[in-house]
Protein backbone atom coordinates (compact mmCIF):
# COMPACT_ATOMS: atom_id res chain seq x y z
CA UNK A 1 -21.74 -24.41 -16.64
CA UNK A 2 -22.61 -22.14 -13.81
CA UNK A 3 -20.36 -20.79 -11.50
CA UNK A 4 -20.86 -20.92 -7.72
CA UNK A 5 -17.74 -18.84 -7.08
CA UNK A 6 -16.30 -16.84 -9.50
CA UNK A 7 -18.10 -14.24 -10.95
CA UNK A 8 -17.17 -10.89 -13.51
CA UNK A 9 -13.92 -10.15 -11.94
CA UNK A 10 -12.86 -12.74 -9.69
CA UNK A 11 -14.67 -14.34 -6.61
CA UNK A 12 -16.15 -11.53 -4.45
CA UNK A 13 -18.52 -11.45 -1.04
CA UNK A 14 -18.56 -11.06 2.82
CA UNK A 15 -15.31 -11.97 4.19
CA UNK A 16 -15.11 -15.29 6.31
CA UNK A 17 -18.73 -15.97 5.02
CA UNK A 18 -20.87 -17.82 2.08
CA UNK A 19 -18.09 -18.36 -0.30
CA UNK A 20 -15.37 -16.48 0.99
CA UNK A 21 -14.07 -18.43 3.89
CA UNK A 22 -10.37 -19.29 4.70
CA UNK A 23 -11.70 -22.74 3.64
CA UNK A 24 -12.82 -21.85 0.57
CA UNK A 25 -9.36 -20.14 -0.27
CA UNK A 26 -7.29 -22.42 0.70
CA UNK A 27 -9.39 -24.67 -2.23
CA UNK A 28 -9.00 -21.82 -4.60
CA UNK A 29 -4.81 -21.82 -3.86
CA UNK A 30 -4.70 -25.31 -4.61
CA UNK A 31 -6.74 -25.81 -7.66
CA UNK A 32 -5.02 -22.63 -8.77
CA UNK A 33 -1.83 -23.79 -8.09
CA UNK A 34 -2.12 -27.29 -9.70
CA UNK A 35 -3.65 -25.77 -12.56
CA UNK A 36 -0.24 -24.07 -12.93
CA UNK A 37 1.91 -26.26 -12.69
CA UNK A 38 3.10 -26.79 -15.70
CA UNK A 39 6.58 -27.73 -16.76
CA UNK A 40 9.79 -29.36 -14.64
CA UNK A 41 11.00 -26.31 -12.92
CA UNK A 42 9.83 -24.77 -8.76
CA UNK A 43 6.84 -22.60 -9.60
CA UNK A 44 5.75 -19.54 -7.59
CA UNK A 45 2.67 -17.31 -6.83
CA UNK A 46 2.85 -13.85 -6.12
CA UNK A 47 0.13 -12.70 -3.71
CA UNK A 48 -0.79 -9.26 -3.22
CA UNK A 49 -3.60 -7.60 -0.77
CA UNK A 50 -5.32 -4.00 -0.29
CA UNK A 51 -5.89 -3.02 3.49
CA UNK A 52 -8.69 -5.02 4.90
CA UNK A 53 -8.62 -6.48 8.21
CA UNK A 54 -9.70 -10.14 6.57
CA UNK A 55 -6.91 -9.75 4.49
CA UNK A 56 -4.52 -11.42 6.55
CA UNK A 57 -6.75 -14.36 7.32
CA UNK A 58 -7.21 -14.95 3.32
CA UNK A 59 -3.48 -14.54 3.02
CA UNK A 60 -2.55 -17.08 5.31
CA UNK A 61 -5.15 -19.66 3.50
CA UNK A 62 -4.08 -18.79 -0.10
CA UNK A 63 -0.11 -19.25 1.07
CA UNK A 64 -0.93 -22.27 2.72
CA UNK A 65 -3.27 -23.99 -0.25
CA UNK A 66 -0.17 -23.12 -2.86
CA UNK A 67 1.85 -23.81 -1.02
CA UNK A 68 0.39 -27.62 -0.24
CA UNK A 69 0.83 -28.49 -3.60
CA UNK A 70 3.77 -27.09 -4.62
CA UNK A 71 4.05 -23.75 -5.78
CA UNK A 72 6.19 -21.34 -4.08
CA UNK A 73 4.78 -17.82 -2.75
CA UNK A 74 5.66 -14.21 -2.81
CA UNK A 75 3.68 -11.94 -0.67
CA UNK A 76 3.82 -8.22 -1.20
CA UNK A 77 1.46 -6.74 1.49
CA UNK A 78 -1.07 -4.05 0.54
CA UNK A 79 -0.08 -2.70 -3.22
CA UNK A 80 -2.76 -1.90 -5.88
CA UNK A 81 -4.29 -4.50 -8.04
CA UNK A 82 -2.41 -3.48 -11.46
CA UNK A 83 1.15 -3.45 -8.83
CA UNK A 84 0.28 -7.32 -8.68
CA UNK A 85 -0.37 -7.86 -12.29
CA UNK A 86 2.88 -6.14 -12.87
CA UNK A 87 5.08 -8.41 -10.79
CA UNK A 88 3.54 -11.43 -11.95
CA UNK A 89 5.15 -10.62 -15.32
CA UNK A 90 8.19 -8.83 -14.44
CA UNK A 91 8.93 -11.97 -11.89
CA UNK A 92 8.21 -14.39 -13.86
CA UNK A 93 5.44 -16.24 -11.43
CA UNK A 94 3.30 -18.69 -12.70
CA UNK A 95 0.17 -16.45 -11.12
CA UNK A 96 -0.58 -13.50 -9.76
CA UNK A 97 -3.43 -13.23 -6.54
CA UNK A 98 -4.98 -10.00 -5.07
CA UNK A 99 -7.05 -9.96 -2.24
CA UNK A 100 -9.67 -7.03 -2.70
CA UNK A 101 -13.35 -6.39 -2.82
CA UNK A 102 -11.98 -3.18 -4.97
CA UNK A 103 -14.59 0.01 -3.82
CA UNK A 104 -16.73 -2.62 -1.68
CA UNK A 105 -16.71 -1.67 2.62
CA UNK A 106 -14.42 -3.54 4.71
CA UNK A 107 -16.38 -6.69 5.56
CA UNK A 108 -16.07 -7.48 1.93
CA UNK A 109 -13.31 -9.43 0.38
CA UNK A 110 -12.29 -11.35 -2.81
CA UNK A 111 -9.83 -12.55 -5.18
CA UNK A 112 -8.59 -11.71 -8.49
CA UNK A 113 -6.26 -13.84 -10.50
CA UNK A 114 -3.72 -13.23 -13.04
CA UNK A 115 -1.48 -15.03 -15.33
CA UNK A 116 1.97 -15.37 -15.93
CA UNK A 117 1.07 -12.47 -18.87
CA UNK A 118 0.03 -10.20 -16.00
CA UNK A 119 -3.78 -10.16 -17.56
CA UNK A 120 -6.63 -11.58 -15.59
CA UNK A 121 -7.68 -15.28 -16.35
CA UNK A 122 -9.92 -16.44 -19.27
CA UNK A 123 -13.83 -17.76 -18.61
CA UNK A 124 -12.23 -20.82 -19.47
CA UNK A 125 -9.65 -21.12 -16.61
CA UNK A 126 -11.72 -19.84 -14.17
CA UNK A 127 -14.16 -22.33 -14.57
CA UNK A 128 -11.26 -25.23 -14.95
CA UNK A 129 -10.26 -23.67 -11.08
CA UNK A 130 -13.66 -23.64 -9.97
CA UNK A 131 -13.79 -27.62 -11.18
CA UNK A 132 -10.90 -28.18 -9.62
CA UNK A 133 -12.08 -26.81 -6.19
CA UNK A 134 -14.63 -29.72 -5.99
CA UNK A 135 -12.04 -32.33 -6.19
CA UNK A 136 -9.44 -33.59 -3.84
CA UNK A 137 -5.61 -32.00 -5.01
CA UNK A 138 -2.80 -34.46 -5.12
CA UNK A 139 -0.39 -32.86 -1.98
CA UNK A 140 3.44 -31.86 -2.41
CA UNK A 141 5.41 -34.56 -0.17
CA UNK A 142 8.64 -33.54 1.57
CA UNK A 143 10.94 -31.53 0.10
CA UNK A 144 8.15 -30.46 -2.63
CA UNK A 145 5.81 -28.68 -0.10
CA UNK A 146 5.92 -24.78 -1.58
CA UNK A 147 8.11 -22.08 0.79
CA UNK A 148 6.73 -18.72 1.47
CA UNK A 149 8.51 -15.32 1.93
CA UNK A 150 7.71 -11.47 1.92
CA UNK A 151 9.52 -9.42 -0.14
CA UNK A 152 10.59 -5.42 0.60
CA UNK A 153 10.91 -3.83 -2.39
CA UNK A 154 7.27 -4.21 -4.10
CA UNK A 155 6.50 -0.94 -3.35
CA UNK A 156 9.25 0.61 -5.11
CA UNK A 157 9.38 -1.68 -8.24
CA UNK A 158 5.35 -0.27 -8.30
CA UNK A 159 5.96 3.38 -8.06
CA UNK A 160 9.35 3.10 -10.58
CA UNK A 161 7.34 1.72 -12.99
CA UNK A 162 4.11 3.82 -13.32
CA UNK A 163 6.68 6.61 -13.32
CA UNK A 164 8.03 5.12 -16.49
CA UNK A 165 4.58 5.50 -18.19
CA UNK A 166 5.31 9.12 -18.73
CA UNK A 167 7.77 10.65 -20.89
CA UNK A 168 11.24 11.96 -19.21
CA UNK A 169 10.57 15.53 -19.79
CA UNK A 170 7.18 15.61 -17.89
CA UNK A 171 7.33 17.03 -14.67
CA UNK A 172 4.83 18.14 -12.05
CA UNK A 173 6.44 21.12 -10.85
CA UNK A 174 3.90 24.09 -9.19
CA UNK A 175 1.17 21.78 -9.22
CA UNK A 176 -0.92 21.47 -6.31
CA UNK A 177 -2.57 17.36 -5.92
CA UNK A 178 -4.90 16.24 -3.80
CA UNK A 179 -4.31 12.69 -3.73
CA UNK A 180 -7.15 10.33 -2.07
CA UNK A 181 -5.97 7.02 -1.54
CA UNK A 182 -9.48 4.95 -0.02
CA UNK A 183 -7.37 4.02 2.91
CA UNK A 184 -6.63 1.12 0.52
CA UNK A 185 -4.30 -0.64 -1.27
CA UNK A 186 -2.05 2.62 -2.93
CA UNK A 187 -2.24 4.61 0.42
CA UNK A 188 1.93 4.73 -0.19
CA UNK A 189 2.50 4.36 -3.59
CA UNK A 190 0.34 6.93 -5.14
CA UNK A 191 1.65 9.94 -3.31
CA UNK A 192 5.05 8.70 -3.10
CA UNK A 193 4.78 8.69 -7.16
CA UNK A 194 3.37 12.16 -7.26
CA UNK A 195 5.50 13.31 -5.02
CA UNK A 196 8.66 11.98 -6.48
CA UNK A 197 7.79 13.83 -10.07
CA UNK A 198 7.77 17.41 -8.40
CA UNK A 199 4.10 18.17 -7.26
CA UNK A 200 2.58 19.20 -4.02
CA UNK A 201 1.00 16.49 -2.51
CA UNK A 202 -2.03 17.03 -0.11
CA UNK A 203 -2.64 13.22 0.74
CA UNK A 204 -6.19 11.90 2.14
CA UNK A 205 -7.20 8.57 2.83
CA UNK A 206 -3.74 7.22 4.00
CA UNK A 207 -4.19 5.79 7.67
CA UNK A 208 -5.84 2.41 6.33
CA UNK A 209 -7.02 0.75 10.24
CA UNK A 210 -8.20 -2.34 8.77
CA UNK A 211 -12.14 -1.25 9.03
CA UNK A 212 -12.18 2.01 6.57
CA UNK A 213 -11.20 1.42 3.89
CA UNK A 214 -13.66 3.11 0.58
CA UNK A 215 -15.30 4.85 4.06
CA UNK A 216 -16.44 8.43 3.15
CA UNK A 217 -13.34 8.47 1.05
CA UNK A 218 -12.23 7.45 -2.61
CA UNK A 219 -13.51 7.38 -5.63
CA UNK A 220 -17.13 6.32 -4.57
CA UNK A 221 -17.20 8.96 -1.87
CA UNK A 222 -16.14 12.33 -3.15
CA UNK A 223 -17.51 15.02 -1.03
CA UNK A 224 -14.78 14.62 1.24
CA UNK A 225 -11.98 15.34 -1.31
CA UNK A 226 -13.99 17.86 -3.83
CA UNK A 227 -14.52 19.91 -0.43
CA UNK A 228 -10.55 19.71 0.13
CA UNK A 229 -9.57 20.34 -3.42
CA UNK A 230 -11.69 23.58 -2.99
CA UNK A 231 -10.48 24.21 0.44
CA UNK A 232 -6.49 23.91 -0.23
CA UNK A 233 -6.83 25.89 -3.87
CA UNK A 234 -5.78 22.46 -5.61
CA UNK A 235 -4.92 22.80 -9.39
CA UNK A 236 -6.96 18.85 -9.36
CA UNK A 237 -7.92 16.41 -7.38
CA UNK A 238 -7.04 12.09 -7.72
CA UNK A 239 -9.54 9.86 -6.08
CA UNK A 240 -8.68 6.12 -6.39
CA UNK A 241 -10.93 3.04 -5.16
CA UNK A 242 -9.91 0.40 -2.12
CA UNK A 243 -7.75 -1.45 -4.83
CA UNK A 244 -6.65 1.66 -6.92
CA UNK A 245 -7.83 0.18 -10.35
CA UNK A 246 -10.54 3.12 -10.76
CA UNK A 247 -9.82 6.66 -11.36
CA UNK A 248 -12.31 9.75 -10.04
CA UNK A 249 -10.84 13.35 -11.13
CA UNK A 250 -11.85 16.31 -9.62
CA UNK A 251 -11.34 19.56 -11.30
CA UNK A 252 -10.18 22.53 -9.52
CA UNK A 253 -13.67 23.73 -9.06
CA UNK A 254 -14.22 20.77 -6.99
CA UNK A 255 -16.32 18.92 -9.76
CA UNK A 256 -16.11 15.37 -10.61
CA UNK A 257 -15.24 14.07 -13.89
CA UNK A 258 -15.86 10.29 -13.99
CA UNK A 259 -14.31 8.18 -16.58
CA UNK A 260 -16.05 9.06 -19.49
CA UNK A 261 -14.42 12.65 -19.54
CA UNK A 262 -10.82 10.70 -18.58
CA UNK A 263 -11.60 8.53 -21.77
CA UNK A 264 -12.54 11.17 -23.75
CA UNK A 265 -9.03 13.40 -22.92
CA UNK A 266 -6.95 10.14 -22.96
CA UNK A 267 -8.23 9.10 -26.57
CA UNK A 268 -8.31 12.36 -28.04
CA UNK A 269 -4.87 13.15 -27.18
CA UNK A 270 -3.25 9.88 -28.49
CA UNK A 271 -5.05 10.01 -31.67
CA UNK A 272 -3.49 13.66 -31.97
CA UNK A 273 -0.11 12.58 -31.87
CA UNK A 274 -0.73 9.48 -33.77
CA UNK A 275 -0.38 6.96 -31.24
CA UNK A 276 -4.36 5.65 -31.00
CA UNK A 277 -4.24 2.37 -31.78
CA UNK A 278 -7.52 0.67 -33.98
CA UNK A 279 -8.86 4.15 -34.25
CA UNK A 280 -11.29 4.35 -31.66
CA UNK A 281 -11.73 3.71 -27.62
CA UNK A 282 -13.18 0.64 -25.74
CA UNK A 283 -15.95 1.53 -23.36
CA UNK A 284 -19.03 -0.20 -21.94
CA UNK A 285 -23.02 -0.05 -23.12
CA UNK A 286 -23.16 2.20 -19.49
CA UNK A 287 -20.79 4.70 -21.06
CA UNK A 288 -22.57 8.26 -21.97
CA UNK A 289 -24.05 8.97 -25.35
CA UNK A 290 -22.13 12.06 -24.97
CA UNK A 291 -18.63 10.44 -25.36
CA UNK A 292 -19.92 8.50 -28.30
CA UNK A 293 -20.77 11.70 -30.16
CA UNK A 294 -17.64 13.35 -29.02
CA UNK A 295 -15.65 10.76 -30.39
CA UNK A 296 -17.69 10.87 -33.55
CA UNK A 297 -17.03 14.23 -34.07
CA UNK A 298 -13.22 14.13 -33.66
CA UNK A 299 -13.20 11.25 -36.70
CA UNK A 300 -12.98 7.89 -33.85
CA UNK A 301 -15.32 5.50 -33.15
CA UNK A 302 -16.88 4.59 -29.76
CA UNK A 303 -16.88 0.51 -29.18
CA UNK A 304 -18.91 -0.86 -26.28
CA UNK A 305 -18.58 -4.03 -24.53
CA UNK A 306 -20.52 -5.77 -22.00
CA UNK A 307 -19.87 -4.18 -18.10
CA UNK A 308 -16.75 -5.28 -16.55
CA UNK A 309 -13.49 -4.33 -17.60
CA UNK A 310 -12.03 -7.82 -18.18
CA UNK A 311 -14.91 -7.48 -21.35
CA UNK A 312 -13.71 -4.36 -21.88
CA UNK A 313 -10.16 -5.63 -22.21
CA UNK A 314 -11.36 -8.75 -24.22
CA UNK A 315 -12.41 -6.09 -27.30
CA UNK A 316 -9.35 -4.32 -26.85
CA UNK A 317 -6.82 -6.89 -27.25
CA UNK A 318 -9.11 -8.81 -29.96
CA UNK A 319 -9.58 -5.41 -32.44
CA UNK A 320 -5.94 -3.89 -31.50
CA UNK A 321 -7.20 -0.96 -29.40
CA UNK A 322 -4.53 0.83 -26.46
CA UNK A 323 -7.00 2.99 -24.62
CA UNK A 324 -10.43 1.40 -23.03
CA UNK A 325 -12.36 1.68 -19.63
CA UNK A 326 -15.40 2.61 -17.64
CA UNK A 327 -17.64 5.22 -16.38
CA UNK A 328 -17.12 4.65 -13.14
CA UNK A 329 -13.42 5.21 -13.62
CA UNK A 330 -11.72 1.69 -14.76
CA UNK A 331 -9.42 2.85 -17.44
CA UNK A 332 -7.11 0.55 -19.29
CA UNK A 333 -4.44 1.56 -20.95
CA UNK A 334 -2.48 -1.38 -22.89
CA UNK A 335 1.01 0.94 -23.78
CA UNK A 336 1.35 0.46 -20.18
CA UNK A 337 -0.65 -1.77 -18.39
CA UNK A 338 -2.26 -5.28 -18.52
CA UNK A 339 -5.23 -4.44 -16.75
CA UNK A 340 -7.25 -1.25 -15.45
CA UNK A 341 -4.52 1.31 -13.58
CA UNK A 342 -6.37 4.06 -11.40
CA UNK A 343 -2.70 5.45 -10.64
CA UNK A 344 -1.58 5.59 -14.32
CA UNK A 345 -4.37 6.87 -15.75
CA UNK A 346 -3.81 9.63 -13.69
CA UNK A 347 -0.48 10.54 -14.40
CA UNK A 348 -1.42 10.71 -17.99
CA UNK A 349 -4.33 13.43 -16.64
CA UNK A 350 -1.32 15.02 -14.76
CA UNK A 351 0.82 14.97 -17.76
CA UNK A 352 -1.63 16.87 -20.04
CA UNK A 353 -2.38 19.36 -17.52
CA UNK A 354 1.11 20.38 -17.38
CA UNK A 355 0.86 19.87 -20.96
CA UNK A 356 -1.78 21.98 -22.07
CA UNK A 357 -1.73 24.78 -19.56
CA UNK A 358 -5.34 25.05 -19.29
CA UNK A 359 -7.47 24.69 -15.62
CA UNK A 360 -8.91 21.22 -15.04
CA UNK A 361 -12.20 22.11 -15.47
CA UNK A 362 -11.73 23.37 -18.87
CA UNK A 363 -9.12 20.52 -20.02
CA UNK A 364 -11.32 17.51 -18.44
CA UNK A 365 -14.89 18.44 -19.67
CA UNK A 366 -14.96 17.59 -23.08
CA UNK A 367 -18.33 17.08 -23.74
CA UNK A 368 -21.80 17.59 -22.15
CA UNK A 369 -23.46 14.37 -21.08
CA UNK A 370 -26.52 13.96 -22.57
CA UNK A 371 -29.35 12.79 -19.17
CA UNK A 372 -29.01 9.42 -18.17
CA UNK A 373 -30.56 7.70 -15.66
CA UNK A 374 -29.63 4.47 -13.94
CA UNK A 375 -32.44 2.68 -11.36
CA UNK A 376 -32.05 -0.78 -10.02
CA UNK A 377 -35.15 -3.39 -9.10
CA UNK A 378 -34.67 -6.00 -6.92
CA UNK A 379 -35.93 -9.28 -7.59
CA UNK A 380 -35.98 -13.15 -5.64
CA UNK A 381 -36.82 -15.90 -8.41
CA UNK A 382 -37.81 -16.28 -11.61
CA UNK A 383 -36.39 -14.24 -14.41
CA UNK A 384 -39.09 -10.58 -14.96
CA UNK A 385 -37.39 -10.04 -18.08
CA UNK A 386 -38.81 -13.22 -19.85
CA UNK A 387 -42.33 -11.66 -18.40
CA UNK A 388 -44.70 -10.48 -21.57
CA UNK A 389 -45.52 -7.03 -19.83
CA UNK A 390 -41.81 -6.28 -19.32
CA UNK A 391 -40.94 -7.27 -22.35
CA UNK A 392 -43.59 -4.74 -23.82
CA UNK A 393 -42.59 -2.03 -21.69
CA UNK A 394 -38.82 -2.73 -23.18
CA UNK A 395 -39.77 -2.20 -26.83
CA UNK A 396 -42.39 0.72 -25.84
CA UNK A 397 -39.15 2.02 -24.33
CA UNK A 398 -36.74 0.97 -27.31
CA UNK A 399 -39.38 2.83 -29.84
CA UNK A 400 -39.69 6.20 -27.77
CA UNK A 401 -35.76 6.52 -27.57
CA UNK A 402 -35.23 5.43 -31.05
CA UNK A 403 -32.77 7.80 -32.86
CA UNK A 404 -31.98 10.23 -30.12
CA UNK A 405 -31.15 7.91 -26.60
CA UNK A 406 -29.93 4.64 -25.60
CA UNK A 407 -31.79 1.80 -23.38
CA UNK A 408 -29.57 -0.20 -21.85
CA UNK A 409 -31.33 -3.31 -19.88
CA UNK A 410 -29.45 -5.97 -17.31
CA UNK A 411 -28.90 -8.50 -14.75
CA UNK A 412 -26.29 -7.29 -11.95
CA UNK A 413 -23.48 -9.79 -12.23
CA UNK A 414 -23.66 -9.73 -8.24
CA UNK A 415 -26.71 -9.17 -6.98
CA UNK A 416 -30.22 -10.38 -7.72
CA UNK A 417 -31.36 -6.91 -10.02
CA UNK A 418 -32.10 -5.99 -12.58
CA UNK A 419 -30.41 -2.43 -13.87
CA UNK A 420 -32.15 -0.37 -16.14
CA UNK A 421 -30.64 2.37 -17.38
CA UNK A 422 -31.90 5.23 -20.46
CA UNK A 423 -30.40 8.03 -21.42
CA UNK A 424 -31.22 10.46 -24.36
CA UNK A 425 -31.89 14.33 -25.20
CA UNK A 426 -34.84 14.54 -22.89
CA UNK A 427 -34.29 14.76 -19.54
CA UNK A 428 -38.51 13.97 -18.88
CA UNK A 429 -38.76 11.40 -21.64
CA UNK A 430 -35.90 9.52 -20.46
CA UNK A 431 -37.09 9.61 -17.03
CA UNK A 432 -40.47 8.57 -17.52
CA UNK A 433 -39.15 5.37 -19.59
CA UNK A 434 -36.89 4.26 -17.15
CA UNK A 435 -39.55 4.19 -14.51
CA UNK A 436 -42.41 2.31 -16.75
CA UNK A 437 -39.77 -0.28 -17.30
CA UNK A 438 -39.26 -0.27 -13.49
CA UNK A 439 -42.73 -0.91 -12.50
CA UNK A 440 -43.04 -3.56 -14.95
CA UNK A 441 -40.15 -5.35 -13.82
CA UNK A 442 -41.30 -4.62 -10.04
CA UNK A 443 -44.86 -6.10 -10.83
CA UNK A 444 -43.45 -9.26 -12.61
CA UNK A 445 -40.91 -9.41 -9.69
CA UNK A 446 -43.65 -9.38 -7.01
């Protein structure tokens, strides 16, 4: 069926618009909420937030559609997106809710739902809720109506337990951190973490206002905190997204390493001690032909999944695998988390630094991207890829690329484009096939 509302990782869009009014949350609590009720004993929700100004409104519609039919509610206030994965499990609610558009600007909002197992919802759920939303919910009577409360010590059950992902005998003593928090969701927490396992903490992006949130800050903004890493003589630099699920690491010389390189460290290093599990990481088709090769060198295979990392985590739990994310800096790690953990994935960075004894820049560049180059075409009906002239330009594409590069053709999941992306040994060749394929697409478009 298609979906109206929920798309690859939740339902997403312009706060108190289109399909993310308090109306439409208030549906998505109940549906959710009878959907989960299941079995004689009081259910309950745990509802978690990043720092957005709609945030409260959503809140107050979520709470009051679980609550209508029944289900109890914890609220947390702002904690990252894994923090409310984690407490779904470790409390033993029926559901876990966070309100975030993730690295989207303020005026954006969404939700993201989790089970009882602390992993994000199936296809199959999601589109049982999204039924469900179209229909009228039966309504808790008396003393059945769901009760609401805040609790205090979210924050510290958060930072305690990504603390616990390292080993007792790591510490971050003499390290210098710059720690950029998005003004979002771990604006507390990360620091606080850092802080707490002996490092010197220079935090950014911590006075969340309601309004800037991922604005010229985090890990889709990083001049701001490559300049400071430079500027303070940082040993490395952690950039986290609005919902601090993504991880952006910037090496003492104030370069980037996106999460690719992260993948490439994390992986490596397991599989040296022995503790890779299926023999191989879990990335996405967007992820460099670099890492591939890097991985093939060191004896471990590469497997890509569709973009998003709920598909990322669908090939990691079906084929066994612990270690799994995204270029742009999702990175799942399944020893400790249930879904993608900006704030552990650093500490494990952190913890092979100290580790290794080497400078970022020479422990987090791995490998040498081969070119790659990503353009987008907007397009309003219609499908251009089922156009004959696109689909010529594809294979034309496909055949020059053929044994040295990658073509990687899509539909955003979010927005009416189409993504091409190519990436090979050629810098020129690679360029010039990505734009062909982009004026096909714009002439079947127009």
């Amino acid at each position: 069926m298609g979906r109206k509302f929920f798309g690859t990782d939740g339902i997403r869009g312009r706060a108190n618009a289109g399909i993310l009014t308090p109306e439409i949350a208030m549906r998505v609590g109940q549906a959710a909420g009878r959907h989960f009720l299941r079995g004689d004993y009081k259910h309950r929700v745990v509802i978690g937030k990043d720092t957005r100004l709609s945030g409260y409104m959503m809140e107050t519609a979520l709470v009051a559609g679980f609550t209508s039919v029944g289900m109890d509610v914890i609220m947390t206030g702002p904690l990252p997106t894994p923090a409310i994965a984690l407490l779904a499990r470790e409390m033993r609610a029926d559901l876990g809710v966070m309100i975030s558009a993730s690295h989207n600007p303020f005026a954006d909002n969404g939700i993201k739902l989790f089970g009882p197992d602390g992993f994000k919802l199936s296809d199959k759920d999601e589109e049982t809720i999204e039924r469900m939303m179209g229909e009228n919910q039966p309504l808790a009577q008396g003393d059945k109506i769901g009760r609401a409360r805040r609790i205090e010590d979210a924050r510290g059950r958060y930072i305690h337990a990504i603390k616990q992902s390292l080993p007792d005998t790591i510490r971050l003593d003499g390290l210098k951190i710059v720690v950029d928090c998005a003004h979002g969701a771990a604006y507390t927490v990360a620091p606080s973490a850092i802080w707490e396992l002996g490092a010197q903490v220079i935090a950014m992006g911590v006075a969340p206002n309601g309004l800037n949130i991922n604005d010229g800050v985090g890990s889709t903004s990083l001049e701001a905190i490559s300049a400071r890493v430079v500027e303070e003589g940082a040993d490395i630099g952690i950039a986290l997204d609005g919902d601090a699920d993504r991880l952006i690491v910037i090496d003492e010389k104030g370069r980037a390493v996106d999460g690719d390189q992260i993948m490439a460290l994390i992986g490596s290093r397991l599989a040296a001690n022995g503790t890779l599990k299926g023999g191989g990481v879990v990335a996405t088709v967007m992820s460099n032909l670099g890492l591939e090769r890097f991985l093939g060198d060191a004896g471990l295979e590469l497997i890509r999944a569709k973009v998003g990392d709920r598909y990322v985590l669908e090939k990691m739990r079906g084929g066994g695998y612990n270690v799994g994310g995204e270029q742009s800096g999702h990175m799942i790690l399944l020893d400790h988390t249930t879904t993608g953990d900006g704030c552990v994935a650093a500490l494990q960075v952190l913890a092979a630094l100290v580790q290794s004894g080497k400078p970022a820049s020479e422990l987090l560049h791995l490998f040498d991207p081969v070119p790659q180059i990503l353009k987008n075409v907007t397009y309003e009906g219609g499908d251009p890829l089922d156009n004959a002239q696109v689909k010529s330009a594809i294979a034309e594409g496909e055949e020059t690329l053929k044994g040295h590069g990658r073509l990687v053709i899509r539909k955003s999941g979010t927005e009416p484009k189409i993504r091409v992306m190519a990436e090979g040994d050629d810098a020129a060749e690679v360029e010039r096939v990505v734009d062909d394929i982009c004026a096909a697409v714009k002439a079947a478009a127009s």
